[in-house]
Protein backbone atom coordinates (compact mmCIF):
# COMPACT_ATOMS: atom_id res chain seq x y z
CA UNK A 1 64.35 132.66 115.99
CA UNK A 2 67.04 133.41 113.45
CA UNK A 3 67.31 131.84 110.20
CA UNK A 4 69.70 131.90 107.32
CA UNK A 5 69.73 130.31 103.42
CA UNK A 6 72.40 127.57 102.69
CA UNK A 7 73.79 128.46 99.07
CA UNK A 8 74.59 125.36 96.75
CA UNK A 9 78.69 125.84 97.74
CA UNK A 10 77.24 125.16 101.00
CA UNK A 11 78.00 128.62 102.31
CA UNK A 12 75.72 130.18 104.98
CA UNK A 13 75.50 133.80 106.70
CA UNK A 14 75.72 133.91 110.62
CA UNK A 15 72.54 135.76 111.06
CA UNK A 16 73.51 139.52 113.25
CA UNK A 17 71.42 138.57 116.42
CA UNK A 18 73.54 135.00 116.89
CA UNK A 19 76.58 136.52 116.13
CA UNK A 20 75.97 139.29 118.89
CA UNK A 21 74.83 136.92 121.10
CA UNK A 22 77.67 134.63 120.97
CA UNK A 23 80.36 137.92 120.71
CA UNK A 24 81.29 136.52 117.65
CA UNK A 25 83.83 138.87 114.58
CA UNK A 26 85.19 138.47 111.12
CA UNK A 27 87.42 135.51 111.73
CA UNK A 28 86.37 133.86 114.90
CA UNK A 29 86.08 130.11 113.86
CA UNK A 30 82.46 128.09 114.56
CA UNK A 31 82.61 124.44 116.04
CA UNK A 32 79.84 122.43 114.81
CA UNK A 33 78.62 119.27 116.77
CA UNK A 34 76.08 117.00 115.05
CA UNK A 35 74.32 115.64 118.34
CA UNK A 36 72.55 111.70 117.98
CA UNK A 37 69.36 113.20 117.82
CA UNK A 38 69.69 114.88 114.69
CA UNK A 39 70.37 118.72 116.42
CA UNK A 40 73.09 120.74 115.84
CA UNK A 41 75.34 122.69 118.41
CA UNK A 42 77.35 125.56 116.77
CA UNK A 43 80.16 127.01 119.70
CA UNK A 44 82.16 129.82 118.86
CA UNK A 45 85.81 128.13 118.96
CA UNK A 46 88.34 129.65 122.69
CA UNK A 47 90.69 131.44 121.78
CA UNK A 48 94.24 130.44 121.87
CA UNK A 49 96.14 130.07 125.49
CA UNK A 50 98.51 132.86 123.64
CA UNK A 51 95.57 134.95 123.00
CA UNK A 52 94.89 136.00 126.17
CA UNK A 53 98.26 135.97 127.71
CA UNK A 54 98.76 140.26 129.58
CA UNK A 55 94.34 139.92 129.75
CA UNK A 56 94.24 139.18 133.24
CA UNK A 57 95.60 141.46 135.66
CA UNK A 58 97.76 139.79 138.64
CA UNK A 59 95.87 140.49 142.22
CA UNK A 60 99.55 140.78 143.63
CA UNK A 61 101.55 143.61 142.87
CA UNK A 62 104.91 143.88 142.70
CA UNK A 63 105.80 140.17 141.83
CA UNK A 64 108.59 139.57 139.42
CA UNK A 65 110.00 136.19 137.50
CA UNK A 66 113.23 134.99 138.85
């Protein structure tokens, strides 16, 4: 289990181990979801539509934009 220290700004460290786990880097914005049972869910935020626009290759070749 990983733990970290809140600081009295309210700042915290992602401890290494979660932030491999969730493939996580400088920057990437956290989304944190207090659930009605008192536990928290932290998701690392998707990435813009943008973002990953040229990421996926197209299984047809040779198709162009008219």
């Amino acid at each position: 289990m990983a733990e970290s220290r809140l600081t009295t700004k309210g700042r915290t460290t992602v401890p290494a181990e979660v932030r491999k786990a969730l493939g996580v880097k400088p920057g990437t914005r956290l989304v944190w979801h207090v659930m009605p049972d008192g536990k928290v869910l932290v998701r690392a935020k998707s990435s813009l539509l943008l973002e990953l626009a040229g990421t996926v290759e197209s299984p047809v070749k040779g198709v162009t934009r008219t």
